[in-house]
C-alpha atoms as a PDB file:
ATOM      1  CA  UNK A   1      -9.584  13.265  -8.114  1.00  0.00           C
ATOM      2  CA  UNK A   2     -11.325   9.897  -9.551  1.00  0.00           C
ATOM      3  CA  UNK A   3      -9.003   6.995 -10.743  1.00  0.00           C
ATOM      4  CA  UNK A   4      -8.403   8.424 -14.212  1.00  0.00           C
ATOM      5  CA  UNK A   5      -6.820  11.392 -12.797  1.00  0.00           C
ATOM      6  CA  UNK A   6      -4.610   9.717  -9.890  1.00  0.00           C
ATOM      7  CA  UNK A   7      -2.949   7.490 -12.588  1.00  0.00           C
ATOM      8  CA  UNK A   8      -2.305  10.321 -15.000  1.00  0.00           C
ATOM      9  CA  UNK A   9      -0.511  12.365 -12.683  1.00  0.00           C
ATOM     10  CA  UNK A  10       2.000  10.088 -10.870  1.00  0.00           C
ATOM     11  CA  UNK A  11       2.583   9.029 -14.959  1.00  0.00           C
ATOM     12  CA  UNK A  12       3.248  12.363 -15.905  1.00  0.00           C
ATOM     13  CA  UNK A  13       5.285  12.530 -12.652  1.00  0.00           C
ATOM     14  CA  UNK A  14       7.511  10.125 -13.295  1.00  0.00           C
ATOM     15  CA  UNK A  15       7.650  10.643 -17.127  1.00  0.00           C
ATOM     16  CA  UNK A  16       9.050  14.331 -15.934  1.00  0.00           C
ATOM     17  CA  UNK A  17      11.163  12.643 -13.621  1.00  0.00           C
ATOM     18  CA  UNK A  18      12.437   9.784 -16.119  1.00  0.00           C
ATOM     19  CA  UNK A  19      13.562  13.179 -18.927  1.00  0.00           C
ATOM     20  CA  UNK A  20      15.229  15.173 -16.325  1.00  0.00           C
ATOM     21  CA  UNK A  21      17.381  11.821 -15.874  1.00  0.00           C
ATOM     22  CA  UNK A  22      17.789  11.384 -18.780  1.00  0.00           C
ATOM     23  CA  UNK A  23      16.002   7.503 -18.379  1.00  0.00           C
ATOM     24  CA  UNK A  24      13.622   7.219 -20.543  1.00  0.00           C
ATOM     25  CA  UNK A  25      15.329   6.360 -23.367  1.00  0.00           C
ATOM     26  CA  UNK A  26      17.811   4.751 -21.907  1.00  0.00           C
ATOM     27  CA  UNK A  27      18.105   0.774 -22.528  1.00  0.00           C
ATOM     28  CA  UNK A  28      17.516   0.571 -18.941  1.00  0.00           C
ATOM     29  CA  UNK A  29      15.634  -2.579 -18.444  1.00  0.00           C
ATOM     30  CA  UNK A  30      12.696  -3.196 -15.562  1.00  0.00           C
ATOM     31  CA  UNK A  31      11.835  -6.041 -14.412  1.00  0.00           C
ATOM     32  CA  UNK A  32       8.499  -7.747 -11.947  1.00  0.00           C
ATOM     33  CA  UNK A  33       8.391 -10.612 -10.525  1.00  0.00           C
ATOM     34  CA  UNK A  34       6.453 -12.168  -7.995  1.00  0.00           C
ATOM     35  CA  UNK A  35       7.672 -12.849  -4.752  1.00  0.00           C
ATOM     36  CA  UNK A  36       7.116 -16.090  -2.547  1.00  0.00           C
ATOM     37  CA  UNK A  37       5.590 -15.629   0.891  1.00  0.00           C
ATOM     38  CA  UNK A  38       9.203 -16.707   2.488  1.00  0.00           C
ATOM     39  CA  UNK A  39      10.563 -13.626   0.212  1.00  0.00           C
ATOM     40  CA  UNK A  40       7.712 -11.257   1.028  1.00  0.00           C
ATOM     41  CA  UNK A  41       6.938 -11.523   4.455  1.00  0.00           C
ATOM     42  CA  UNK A  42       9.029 -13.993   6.126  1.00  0.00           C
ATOM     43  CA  UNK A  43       7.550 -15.627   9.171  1.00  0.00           C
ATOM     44  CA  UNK A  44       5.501 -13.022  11.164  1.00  0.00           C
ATOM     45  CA  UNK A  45       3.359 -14.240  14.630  1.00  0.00           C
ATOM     46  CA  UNK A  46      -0.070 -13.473  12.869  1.00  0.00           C
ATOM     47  CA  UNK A  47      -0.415 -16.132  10.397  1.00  0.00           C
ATOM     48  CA  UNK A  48      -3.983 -14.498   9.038  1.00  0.00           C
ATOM     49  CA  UNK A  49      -2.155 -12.422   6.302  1.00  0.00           C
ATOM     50  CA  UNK A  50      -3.347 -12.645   2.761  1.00  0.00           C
ATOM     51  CA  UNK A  51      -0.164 -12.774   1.280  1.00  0.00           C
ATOM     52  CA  UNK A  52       0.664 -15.942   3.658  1.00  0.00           C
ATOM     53  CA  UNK A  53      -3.271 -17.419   2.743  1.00  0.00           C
ATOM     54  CA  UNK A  54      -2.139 -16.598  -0.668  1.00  0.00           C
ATOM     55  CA  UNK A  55      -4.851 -14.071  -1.777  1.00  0.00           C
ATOM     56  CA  UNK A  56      -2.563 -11.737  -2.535  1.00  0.00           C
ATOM     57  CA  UNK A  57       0.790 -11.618  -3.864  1.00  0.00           C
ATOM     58  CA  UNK A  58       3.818  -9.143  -3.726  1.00  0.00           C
ATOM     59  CA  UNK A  59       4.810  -7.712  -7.211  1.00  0.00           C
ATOM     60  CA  UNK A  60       8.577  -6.602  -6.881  1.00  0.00           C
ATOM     61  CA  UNK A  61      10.149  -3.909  -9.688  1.00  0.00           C
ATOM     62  CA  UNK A  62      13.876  -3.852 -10.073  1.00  0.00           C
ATOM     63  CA  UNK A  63      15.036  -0.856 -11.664  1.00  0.00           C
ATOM     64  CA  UNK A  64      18.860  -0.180 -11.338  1.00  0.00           C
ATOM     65  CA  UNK A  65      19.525  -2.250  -8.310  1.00  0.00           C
ATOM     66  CA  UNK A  66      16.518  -0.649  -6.858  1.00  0.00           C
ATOM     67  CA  UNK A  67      13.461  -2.254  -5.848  1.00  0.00           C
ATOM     68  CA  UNK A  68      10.048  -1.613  -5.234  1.00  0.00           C
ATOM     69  CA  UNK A  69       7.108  -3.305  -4.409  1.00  0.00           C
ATOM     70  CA  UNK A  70       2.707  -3.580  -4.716  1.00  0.00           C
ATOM     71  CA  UNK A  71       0.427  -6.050  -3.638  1.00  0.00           C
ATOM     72  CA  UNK A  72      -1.922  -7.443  -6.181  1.00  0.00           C
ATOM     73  CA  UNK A  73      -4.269  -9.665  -6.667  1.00  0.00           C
ATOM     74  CA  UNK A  74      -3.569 -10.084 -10.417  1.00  0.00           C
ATOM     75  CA  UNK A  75      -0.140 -10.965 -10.853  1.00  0.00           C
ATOM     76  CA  UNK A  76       2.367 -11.198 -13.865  1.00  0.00           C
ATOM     77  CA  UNK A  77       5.731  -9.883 -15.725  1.00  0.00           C
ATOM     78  CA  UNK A  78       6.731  -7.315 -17.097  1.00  0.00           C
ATOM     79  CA  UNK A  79      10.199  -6.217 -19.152  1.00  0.00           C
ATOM     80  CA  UNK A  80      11.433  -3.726 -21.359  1.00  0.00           C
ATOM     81  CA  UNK A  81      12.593   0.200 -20.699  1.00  0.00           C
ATOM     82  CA  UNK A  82      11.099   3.010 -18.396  1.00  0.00           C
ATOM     83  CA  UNK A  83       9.548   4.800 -21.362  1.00  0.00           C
ATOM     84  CA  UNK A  84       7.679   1.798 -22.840  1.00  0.00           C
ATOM     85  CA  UNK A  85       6.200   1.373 -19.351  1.00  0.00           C
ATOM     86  CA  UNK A  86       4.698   4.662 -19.347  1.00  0.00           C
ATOM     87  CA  UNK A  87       3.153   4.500 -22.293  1.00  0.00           C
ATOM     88  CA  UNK A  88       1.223   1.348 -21.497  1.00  0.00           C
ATOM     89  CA  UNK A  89      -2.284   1.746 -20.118  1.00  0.00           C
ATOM     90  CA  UNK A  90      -3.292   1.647 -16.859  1.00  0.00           C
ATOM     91  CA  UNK A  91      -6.412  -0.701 -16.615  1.00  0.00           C
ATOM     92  CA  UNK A  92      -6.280  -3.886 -15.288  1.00  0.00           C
ATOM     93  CA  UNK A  93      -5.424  -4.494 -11.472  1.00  0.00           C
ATOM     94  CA  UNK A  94      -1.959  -5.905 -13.251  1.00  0.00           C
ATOM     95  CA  UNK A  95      -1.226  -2.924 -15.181  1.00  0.00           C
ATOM     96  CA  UNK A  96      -1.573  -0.581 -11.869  1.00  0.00           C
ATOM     97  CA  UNK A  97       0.186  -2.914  -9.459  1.00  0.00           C
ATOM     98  CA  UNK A  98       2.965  -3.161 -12.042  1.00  0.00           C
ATOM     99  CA  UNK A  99       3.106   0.693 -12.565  1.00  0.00           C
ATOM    100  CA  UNK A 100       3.168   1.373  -8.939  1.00  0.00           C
ATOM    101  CA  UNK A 101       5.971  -1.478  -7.837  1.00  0.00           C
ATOM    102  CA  UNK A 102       8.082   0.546 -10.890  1.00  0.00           C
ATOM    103  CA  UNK A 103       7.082   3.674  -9.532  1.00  0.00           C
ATOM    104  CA  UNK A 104       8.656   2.636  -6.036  1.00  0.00           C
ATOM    105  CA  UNK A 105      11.426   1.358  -7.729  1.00  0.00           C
ATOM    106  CA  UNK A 106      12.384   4.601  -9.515  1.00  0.00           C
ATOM    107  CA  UNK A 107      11.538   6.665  -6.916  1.00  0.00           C
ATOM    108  CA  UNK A 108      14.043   4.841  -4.690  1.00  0.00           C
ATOM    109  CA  UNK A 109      16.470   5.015  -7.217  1.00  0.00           C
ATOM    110  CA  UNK A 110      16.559   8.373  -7.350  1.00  0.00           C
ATOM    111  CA  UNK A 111      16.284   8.957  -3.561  1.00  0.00           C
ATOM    112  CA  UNK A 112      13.039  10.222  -3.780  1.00  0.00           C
ATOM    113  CA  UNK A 113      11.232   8.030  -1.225  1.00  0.00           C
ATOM    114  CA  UNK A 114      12.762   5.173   1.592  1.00  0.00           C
ATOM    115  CA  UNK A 115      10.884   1.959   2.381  1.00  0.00           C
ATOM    116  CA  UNK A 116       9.846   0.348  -0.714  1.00  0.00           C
ATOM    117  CA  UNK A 117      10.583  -2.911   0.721  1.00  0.00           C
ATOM    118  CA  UNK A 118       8.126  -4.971   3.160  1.00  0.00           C
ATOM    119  CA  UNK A 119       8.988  -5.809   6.454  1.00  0.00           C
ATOM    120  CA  UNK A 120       9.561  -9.703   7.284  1.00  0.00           C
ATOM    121  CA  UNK A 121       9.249 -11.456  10.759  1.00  0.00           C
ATOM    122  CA  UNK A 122       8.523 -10.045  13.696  1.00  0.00           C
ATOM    123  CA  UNK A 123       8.709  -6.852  11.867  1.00  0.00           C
ATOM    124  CA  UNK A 124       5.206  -6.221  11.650  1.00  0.00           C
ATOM    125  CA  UNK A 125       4.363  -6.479  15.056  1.00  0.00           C
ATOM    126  CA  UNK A 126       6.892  -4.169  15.947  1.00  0.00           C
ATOM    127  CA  UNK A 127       5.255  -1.933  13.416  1.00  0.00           C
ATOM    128  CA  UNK A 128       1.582  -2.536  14.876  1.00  0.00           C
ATOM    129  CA  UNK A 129       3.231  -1.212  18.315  1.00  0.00           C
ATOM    130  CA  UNK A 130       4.602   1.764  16.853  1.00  0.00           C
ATOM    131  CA  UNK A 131       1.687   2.916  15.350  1.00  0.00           C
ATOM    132  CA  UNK A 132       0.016   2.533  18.484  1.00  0.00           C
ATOM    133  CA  UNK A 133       1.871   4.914  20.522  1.00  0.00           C
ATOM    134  CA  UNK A 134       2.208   7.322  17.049  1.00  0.00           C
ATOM    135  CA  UNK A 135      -1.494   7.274  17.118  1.00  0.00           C
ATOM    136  CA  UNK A 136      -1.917   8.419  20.937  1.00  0.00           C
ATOM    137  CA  UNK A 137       0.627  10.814  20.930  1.00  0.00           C
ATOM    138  CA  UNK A 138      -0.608  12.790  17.921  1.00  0.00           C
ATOM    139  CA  UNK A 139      -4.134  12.263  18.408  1.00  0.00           C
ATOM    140  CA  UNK A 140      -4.967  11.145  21.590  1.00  0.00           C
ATOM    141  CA  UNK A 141      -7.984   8.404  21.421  1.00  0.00           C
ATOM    142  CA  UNK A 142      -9.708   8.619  18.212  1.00  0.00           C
ATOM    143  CA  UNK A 143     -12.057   6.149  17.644  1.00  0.00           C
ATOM    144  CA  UNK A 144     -10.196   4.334  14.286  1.00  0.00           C
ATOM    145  CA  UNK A 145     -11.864   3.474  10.842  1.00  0.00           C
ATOM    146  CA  UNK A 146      -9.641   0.536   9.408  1.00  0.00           C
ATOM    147  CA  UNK A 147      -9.953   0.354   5.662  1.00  0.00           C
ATOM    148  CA  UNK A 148      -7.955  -3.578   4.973  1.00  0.00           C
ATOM    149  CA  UNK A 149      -7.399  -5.884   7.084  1.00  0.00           C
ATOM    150  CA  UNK A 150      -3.712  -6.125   8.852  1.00  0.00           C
ATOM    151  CA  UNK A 151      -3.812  -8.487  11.225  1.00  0.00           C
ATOM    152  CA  UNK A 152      -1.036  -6.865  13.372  1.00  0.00           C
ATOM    153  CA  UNK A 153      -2.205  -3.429  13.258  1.00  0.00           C
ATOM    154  CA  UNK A 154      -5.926  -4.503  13.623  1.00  0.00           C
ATOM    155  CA  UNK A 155      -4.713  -6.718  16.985  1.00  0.00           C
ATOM    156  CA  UNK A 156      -2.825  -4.143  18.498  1.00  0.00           C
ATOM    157  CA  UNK A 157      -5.052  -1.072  17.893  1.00  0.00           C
ATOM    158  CA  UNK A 158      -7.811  -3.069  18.689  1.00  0.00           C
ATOM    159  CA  UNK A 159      -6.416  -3.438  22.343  1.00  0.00           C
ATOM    160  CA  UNK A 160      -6.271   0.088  22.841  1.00  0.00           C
ATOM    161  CA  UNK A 161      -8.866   2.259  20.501  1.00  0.00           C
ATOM    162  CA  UNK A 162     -12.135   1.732  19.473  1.00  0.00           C
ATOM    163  CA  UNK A 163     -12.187   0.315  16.003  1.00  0.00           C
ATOM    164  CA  UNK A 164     -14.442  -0.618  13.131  1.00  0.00           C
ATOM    165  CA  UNK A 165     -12.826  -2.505  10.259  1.00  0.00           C
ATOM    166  CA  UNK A 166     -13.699  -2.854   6.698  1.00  0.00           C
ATOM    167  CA  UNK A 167     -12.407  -5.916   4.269  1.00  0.00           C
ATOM    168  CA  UNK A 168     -12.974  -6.494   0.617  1.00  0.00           C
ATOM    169  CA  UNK A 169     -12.425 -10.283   1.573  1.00  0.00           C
ATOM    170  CA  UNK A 170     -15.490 -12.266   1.782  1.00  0.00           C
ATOM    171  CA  UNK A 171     -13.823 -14.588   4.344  1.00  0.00           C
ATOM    172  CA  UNK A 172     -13.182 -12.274   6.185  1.00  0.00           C
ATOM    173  CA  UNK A 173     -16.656 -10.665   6.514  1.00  0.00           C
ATOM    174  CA  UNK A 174     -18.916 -11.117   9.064  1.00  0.00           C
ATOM    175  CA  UNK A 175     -16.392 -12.729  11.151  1.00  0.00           C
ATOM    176  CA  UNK A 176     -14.734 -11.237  13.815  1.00  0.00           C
ATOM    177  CA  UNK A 177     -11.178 -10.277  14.130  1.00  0.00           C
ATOM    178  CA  UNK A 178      -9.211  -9.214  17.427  1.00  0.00           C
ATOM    179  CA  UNK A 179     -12.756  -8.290  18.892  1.00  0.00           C
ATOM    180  CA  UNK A 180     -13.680  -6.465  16.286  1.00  0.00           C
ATOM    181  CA  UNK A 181     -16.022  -7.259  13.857  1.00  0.00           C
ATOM    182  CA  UNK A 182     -14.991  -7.490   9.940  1.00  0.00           C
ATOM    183  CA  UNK A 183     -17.246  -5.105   8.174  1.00  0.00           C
ATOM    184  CA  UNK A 184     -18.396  -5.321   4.415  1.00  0.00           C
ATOM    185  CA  UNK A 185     -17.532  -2.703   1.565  1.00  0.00           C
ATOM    186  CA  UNK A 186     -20.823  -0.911   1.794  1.00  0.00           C
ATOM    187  CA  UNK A 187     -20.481   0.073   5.442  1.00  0.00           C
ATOM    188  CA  UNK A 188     -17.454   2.054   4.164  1.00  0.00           C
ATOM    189  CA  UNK A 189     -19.305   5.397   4.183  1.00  0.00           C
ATOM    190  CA  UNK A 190     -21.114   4.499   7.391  1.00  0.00           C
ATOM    191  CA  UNK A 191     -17.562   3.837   8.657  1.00  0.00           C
ATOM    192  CA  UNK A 192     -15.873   7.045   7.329  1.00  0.00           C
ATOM    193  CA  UNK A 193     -18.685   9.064   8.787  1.00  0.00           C
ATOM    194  CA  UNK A 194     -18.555   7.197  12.407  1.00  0.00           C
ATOM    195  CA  UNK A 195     -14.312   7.300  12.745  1.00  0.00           C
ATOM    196  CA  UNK A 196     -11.779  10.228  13.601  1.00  0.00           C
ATOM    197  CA  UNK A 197      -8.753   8.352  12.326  1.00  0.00           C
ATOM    198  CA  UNK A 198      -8.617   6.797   9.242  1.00  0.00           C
ATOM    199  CA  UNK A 199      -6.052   3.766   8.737  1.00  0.00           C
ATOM    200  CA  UNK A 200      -6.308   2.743   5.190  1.00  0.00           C
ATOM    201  CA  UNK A 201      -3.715   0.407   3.743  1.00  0.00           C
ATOM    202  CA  UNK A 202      -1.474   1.360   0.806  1.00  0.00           C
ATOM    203  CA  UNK A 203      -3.036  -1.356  -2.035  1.00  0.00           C
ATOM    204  CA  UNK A 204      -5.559   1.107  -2.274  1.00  0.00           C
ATOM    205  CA  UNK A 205      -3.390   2.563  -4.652  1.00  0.00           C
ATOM    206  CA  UNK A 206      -2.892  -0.484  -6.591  1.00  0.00           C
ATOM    207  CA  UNK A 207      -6.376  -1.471  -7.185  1.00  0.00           C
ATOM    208  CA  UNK A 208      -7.620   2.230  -7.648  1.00  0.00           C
ATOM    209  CA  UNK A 209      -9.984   2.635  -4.693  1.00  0.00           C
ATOM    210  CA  UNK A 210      -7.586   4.777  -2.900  1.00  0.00           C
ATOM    211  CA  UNK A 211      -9.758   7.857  -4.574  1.00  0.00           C
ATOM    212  CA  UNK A 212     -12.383   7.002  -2.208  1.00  0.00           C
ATOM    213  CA  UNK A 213     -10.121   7.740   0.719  1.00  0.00           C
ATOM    214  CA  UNK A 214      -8.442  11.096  -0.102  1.00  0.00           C
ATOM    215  CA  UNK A 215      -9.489  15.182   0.823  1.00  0.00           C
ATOM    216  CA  UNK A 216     -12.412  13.565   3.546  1.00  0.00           C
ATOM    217  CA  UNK A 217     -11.354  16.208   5.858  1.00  0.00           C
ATOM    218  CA  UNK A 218     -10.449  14.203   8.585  1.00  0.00           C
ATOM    219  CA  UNK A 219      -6.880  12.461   9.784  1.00  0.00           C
ATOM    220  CA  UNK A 220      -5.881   9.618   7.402  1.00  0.00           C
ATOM    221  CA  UNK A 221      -2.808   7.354   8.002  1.00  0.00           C
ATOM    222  CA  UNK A 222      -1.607   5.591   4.994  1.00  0.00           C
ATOM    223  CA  UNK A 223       0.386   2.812   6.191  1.00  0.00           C
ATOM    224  CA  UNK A 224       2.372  -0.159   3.492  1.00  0.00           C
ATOM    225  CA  UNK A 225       5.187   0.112   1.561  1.00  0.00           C
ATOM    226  CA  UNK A 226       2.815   0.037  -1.986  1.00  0.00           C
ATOM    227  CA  UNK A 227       1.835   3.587  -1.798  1.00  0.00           C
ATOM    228  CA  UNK A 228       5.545   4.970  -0.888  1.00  0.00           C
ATOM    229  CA  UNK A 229       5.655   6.372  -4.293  1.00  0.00           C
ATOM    230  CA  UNK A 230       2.239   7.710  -5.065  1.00  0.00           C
ATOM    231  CA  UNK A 231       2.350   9.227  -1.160  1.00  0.00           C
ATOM    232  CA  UNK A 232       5.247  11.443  -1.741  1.00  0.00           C
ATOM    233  CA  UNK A 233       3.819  12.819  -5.099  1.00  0.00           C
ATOM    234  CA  UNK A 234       0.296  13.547  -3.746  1.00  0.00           C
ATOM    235  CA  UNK A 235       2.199  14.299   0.341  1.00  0.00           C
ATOM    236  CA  UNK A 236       0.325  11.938   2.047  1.00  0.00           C
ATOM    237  CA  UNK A 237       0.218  10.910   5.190  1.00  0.00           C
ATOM    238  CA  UNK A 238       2.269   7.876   5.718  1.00  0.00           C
ATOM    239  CA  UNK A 239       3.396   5.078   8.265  1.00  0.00           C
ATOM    240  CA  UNK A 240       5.853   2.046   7.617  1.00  0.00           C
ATOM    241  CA  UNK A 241       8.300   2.070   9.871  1.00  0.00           C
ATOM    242  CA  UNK A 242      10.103  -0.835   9.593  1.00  0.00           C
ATOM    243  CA  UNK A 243      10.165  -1.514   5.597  1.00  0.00           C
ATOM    244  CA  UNK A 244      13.947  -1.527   4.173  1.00  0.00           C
END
């Protein structure tokens, strides 16, 4: 599938979902805002996350007293019903990020998906230790393609597998991370050939390079609470254990 096609079906997905509800034409009102770092991520032990160095930000949909959420690097507002949202395009990094945070959002609401919420504190390194042992009890000791860095993950798989890392960041490239080397874009391919785990992060699916990472024939862990939505319509592999 390229981008085109990934968008189009998790609209018509939720368009399908929104009639059998009976919520699209409802005066059901959906709102985004952007959350501060305090909000987002509270006050984890790594302190080299981009939403704490404020590249990113977390876009948060409410929809019914449900919420859902995307990173993005393009942030902004957004109000007015479910069916006016769907008939917007999807384009800019905005107008995906914004889709997918409502996408989350509905598909919480109607108990479609869990954990659309990030995980604050020491949360995340709890997570990174999780996925750790997840990882070596289902496939032993792969050697891990990273795809975004996450500091926690990164640190604690780093300890334990042998990784290569890839970042869209340019501060983050050519440095090294955790022992590991921060990779630029066009070593993905080189990475994706050399790894037999993939780790990619969940914004993928908010910036549209998350085609790039789907039917490679080889293991792929999807880990964040931005792809929630878009993981259960396309049944993707998934980790986020400790989002709310």
């Amino acid at each position: 599938m390229n981008q085109e096609q990934v968008y189009h079906r998790l609209q018509d997905y939720l368009r399908t979902q929104a009639r059998e509800k009976n919520l699209l034409d409802t005066a059901v009102v959906v709102k985004g805002r952007v959350l501060t770092t305090q909000e987002a991520i509270g006050n984890p032990q790594q302190k080299d996350f981009r939403l704490l160095k404020g590249k990113e930000k977390l876009l948060q949909a409410e929809f019914k007293g449900c919420k859902g959420q995307a990173f993005t690097d393009s942030p902004g507002d957004f109000e007015g019903t479910l069916g006016e949202l769907l008939e917007r395009p999807i384009n800019s990094n905005f107008e995906k990020a914004s889709f997918i945070a409502v996408l989350n959002a509905v598909m919480r609401y109607l108990q479609l998906v869990e954990g659309t919420i990030h995980c604050k504190d020491e949360e995340p390194g709890e997570c990174a230790e999780k996925l750790v042992s997840f990882i070596k009890e289902n496939y032993g000791q792969p050697r891990i393609g990273m795809i975004g860095l996450q500091p926690a993950l990164l640190k604690n798989c780093a300890r334990v597998f042998n990784v290569r890392i890839v970042d869209m960041d340019p501060d983050n490239v050519g440095k090294e991370k955790y022992g590991v080397p921060v990779e630029e874009v066009a070593k993905t391919k080189e990475v994706l050939d050399w790894c037999d785990l993939l780790l990619v992060t969940g914004s993928t699916v908010a910036n549209g390079t998350v085609t790039d990472f789907l039917d490679l024939g080889k293991p792929t862990i999807f880990y964040g609470t931005t792809i929630a939505g878009a993981a259960a319509v396309f049944g993707l592999n998934r980790f986020c254990p400790c989002s709310k």
